[in-house]
N, C-alpha and C. Protein backbone atom coordinates (compact mmCIF):
# COMPACT_ATOMS: atom_id res chain seq x y z
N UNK A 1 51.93 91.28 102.70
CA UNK A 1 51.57 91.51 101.32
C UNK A 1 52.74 91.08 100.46
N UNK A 2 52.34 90.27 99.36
CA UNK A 2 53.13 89.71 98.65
C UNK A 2 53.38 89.76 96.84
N UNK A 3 53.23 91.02 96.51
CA UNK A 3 53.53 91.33 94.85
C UNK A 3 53.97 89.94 93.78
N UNK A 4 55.09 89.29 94.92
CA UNK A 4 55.31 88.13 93.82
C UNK A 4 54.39 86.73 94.03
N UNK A 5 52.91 86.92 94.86
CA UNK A 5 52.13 85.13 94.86
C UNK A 5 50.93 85.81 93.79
N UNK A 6 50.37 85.00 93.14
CA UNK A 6 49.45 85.56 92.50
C UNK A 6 48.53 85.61 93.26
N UNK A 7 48.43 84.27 94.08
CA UNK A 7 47.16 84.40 94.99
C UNK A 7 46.95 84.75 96.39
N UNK A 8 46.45 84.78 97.56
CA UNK A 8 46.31 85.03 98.86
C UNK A 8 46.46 83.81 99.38
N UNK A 9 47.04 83.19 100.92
CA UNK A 9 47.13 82.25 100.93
C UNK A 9 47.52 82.58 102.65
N UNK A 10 46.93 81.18 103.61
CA UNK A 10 46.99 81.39 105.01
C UNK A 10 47.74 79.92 104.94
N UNK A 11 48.51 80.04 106.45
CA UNK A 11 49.08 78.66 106.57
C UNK A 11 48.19 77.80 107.19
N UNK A 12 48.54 76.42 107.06
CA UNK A 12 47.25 75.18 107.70
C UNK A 12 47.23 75.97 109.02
N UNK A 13 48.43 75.97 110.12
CA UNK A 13 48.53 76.01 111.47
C UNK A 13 47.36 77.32 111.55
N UNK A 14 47.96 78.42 110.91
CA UNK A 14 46.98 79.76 111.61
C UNK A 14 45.46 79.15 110.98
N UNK A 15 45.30 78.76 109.89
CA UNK A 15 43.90 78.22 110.00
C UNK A 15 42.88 77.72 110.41
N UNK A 16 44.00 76.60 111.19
CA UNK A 16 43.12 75.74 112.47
C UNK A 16 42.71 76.19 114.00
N UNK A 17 43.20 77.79 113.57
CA UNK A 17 42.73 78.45 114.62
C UNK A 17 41.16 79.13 114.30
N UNK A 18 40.87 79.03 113.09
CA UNK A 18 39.57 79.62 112.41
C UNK A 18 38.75 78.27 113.31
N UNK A 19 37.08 79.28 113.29
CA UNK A 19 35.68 78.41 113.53
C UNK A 19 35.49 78.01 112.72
N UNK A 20 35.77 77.81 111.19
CA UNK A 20 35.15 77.88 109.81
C UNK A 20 35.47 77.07 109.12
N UNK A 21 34.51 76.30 108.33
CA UNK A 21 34.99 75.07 107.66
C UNK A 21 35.82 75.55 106.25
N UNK A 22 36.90 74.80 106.01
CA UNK A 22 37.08 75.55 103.84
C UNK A 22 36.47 74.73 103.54
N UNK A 23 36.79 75.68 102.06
CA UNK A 23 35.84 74.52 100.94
C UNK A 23 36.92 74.01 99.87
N UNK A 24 36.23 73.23 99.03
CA UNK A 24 37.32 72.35 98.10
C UNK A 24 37.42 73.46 97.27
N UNK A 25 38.58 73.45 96.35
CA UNK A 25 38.87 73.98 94.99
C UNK A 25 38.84 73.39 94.42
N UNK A 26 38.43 73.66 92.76
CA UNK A 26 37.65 72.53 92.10
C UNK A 26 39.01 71.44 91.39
N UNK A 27 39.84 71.59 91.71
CA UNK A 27 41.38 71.05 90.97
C UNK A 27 42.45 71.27 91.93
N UNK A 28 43.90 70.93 92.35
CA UNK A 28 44.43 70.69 93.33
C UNK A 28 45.26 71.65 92.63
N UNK A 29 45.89 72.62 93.63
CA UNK A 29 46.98 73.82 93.34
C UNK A 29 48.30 73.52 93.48
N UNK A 30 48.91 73.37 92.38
CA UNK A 30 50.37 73.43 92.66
C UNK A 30 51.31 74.67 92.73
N UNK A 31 51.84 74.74 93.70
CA UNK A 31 52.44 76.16 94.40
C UNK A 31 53.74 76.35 94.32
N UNK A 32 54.43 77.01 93.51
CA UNK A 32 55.94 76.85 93.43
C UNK A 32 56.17 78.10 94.45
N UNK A 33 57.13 77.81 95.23
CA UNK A 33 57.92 78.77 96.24
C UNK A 33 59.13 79.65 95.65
N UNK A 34 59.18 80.39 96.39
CA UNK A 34 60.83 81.06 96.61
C UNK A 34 62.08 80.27 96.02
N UNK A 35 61.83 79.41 97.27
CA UNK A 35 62.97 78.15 96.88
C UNK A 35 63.29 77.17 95.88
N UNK A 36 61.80 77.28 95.07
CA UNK A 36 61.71 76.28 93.97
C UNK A 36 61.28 74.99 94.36
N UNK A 37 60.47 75.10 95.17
CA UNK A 37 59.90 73.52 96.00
C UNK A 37 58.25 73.69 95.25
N UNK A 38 57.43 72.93 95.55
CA UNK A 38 56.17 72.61 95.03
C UNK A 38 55.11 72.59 96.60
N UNK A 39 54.48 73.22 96.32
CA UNK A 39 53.16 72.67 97.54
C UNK A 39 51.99 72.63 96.99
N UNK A 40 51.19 71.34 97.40
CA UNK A 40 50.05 71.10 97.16
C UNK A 40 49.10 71.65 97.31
N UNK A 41 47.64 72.14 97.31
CA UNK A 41 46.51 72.51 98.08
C UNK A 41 45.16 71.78 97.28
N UNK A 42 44.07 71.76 97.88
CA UNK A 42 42.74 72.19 97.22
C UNK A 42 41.80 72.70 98.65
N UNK A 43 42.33 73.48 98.91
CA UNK A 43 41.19 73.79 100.08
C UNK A 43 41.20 75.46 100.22
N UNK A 44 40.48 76.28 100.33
CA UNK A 44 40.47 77.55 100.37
C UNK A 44 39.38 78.09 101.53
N UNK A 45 39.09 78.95 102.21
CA UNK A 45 38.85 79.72 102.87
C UNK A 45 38.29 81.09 102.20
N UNK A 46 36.95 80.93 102.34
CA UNK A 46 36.18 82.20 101.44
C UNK A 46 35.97 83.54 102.27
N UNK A 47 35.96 84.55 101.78
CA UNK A 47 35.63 85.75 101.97
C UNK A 47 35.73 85.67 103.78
N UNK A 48 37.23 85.40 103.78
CA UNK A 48 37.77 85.93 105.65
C UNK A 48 38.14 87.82 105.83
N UNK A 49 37.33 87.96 106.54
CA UNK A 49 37.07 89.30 107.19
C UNK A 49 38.83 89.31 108.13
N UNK A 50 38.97 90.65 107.39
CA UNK A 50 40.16 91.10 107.84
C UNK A 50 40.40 92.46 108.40
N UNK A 51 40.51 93.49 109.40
CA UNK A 51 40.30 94.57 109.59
C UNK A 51 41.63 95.52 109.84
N UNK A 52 42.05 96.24 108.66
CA UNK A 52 42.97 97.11 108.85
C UNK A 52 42.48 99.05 108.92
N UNK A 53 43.16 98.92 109.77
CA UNK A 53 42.64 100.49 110.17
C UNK A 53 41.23 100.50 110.74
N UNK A 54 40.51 99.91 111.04
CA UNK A 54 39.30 99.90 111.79
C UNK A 54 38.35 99.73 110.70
N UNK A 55 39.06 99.31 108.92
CA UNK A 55 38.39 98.89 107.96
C UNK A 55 37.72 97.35 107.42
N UNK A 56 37.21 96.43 107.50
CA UNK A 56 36.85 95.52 107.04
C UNK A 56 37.39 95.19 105.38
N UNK A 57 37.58 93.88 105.22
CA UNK A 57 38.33 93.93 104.06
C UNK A 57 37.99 92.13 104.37
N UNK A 58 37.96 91.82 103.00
CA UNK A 58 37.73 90.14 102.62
C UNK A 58 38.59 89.51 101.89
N UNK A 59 39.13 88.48 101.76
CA UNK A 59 39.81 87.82 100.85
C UNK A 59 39.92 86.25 101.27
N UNK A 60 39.75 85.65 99.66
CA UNK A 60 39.43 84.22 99.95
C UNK A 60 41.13 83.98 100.04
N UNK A 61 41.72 82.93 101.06
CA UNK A 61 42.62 82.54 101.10
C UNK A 61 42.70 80.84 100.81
N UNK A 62 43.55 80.73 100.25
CA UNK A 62 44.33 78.98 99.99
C UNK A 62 45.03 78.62 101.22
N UNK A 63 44.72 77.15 101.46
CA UNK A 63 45.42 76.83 102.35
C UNK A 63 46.78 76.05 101.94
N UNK A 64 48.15 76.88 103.13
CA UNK A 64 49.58 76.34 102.40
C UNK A 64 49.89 75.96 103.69
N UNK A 65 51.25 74.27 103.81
CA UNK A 65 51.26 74.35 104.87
C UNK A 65 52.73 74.96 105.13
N UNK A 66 52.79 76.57 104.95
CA UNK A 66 53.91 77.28 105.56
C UNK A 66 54.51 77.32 107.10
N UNK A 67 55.03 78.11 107.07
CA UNK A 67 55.61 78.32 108.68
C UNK A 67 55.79 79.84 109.11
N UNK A 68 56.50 80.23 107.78
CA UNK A 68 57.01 81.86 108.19
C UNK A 68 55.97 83.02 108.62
N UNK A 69 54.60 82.66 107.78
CA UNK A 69 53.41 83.85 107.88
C UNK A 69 52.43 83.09 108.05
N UNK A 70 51.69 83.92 108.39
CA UNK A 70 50.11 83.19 108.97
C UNK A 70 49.09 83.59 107.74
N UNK A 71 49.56 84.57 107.00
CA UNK A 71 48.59 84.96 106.13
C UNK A 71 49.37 85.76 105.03
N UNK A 72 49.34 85.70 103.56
CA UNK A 72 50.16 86.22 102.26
C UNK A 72 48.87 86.72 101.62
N UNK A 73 48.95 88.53 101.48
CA UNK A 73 48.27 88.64 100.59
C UNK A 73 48.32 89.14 99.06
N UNK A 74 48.46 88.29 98.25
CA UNK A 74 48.83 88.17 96.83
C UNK A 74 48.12 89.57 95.85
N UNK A 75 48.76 89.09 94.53
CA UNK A 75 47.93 89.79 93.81
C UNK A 75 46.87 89.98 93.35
N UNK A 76 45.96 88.55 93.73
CA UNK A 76 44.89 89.14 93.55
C UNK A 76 43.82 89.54 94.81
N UNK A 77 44.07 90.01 95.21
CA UNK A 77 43.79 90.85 96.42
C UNK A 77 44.48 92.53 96.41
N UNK A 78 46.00 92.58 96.03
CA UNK A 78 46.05 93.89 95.95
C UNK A 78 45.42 94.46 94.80
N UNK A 79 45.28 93.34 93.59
CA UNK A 79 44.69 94.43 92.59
C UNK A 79 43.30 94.87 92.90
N UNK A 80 42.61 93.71 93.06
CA UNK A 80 41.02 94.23 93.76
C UNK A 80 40.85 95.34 94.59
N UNK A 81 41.94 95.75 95.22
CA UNK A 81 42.05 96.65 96.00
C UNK A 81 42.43 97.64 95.34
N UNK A 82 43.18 97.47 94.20
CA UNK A 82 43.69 98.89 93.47
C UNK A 82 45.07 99.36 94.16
N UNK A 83 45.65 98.36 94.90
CA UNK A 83 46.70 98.51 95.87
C UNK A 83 47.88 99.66 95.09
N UNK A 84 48.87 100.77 95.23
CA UNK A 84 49.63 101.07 95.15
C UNK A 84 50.94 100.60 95.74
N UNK A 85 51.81 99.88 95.64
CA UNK A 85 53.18 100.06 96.91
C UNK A 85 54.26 101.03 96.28
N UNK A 86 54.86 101.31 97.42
CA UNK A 86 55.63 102.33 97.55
C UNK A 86 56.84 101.75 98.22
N UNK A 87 57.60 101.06 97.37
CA UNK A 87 59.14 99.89 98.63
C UNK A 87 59.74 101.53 99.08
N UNK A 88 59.74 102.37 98.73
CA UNK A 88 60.73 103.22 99.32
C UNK A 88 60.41 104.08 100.43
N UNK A 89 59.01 104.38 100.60
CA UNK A 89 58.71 104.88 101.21
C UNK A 89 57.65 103.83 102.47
N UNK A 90 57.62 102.49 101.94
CA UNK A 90 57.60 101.20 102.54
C UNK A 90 56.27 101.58 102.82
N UNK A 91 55.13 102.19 101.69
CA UNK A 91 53.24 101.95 102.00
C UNK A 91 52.82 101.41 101.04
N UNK A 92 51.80 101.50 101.60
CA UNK A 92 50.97 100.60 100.56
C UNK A 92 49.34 101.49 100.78
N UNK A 93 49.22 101.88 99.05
CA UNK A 93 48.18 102.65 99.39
C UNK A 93 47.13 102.50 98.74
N UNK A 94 45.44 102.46 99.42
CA UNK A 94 44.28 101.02 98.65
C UNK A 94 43.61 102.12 98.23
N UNK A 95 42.51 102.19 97.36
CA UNK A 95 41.82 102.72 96.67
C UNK A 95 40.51 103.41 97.71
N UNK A 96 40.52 102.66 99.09
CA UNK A 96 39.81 102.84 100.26
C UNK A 96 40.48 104.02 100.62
N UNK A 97 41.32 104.83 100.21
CA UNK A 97 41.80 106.24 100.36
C UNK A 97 43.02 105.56 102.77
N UNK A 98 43.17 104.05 102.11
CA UNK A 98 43.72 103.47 103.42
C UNK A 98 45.24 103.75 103.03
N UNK A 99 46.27 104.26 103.86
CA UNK A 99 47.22 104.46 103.50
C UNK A 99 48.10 103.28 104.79
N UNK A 100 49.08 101.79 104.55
CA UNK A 100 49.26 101.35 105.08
C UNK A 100 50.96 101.74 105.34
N UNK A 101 51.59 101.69 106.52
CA UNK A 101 52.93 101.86 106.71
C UNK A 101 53.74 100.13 107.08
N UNK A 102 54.30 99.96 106.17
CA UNK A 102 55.05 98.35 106.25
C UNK A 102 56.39 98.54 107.01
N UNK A 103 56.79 97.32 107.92
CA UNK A 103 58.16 97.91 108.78
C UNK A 103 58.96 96.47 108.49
C-alpha cells in the first residue's frame, strides 16, 4: 500500500503471470517515480480479485514495468476503501471493519 501513487499499479513481470487479457487506457500514462524518472503505460487490468483476510477485494491495476513489488495499492483504492493508516502502530484499517498489520 502506497499513500504517495495516486493510482494502483502491478508490475509487467507479476502480470504475465495473470490468465487475463488488459485493456487499453484511453491515453498513455505518464508515471513519475520516487526517483524522478518517467514510466510509460496504457494498459490496465480491471477489477483483479484480491483476497485479504479471507475477504475479496477488487482493484483495477496499471501496468508498470517495476521490479521492487508485484502489486502498489494507491490512493485510489485506499480511499474506496475508506482506508485508515496508522504508520505507528503500522495498520491499516478498511471500512470492511478489516484491520490489516504491515511489517
Amino acid at each position: 500500500m502506497d499513500s504517495g501513487a495516486s493510482h494502483s499499479f502491478i508490475s509487467a513481470r507479476f502480470a504475465s503471470c495473470l490468465d487475463v487479457t488488459p485493456d487499453c487506457l484511453s491515453h498513455t500514462l505518464d508515471v513519475s517515480t520516487p526517483t524522478g524518472t518517467s514510466m510509460y503505460t496504457d494498459s490496465v487490468y480491471r477489477s483483479c480479485e484480491m483476497s485479504m483476510a479471507g475477504i475479496s477485494l477488487y482493484a483495477d491495476l496499471i501496468v508498470l514495468p517495476i521490479r521492487d513489488f508485484d502489486v502498489i495499492l494507491g490512493m485510489d483504492w485506499l480511499s474506496a476503501h475508506r482506508a485508515r493508516m496508522d504508520c505507528y502502530h503500522k495498520t491499516v484499517d478498511m471500512i470492511l471493519g478489516l484491520l490489516l498489520l504491515l511489517d
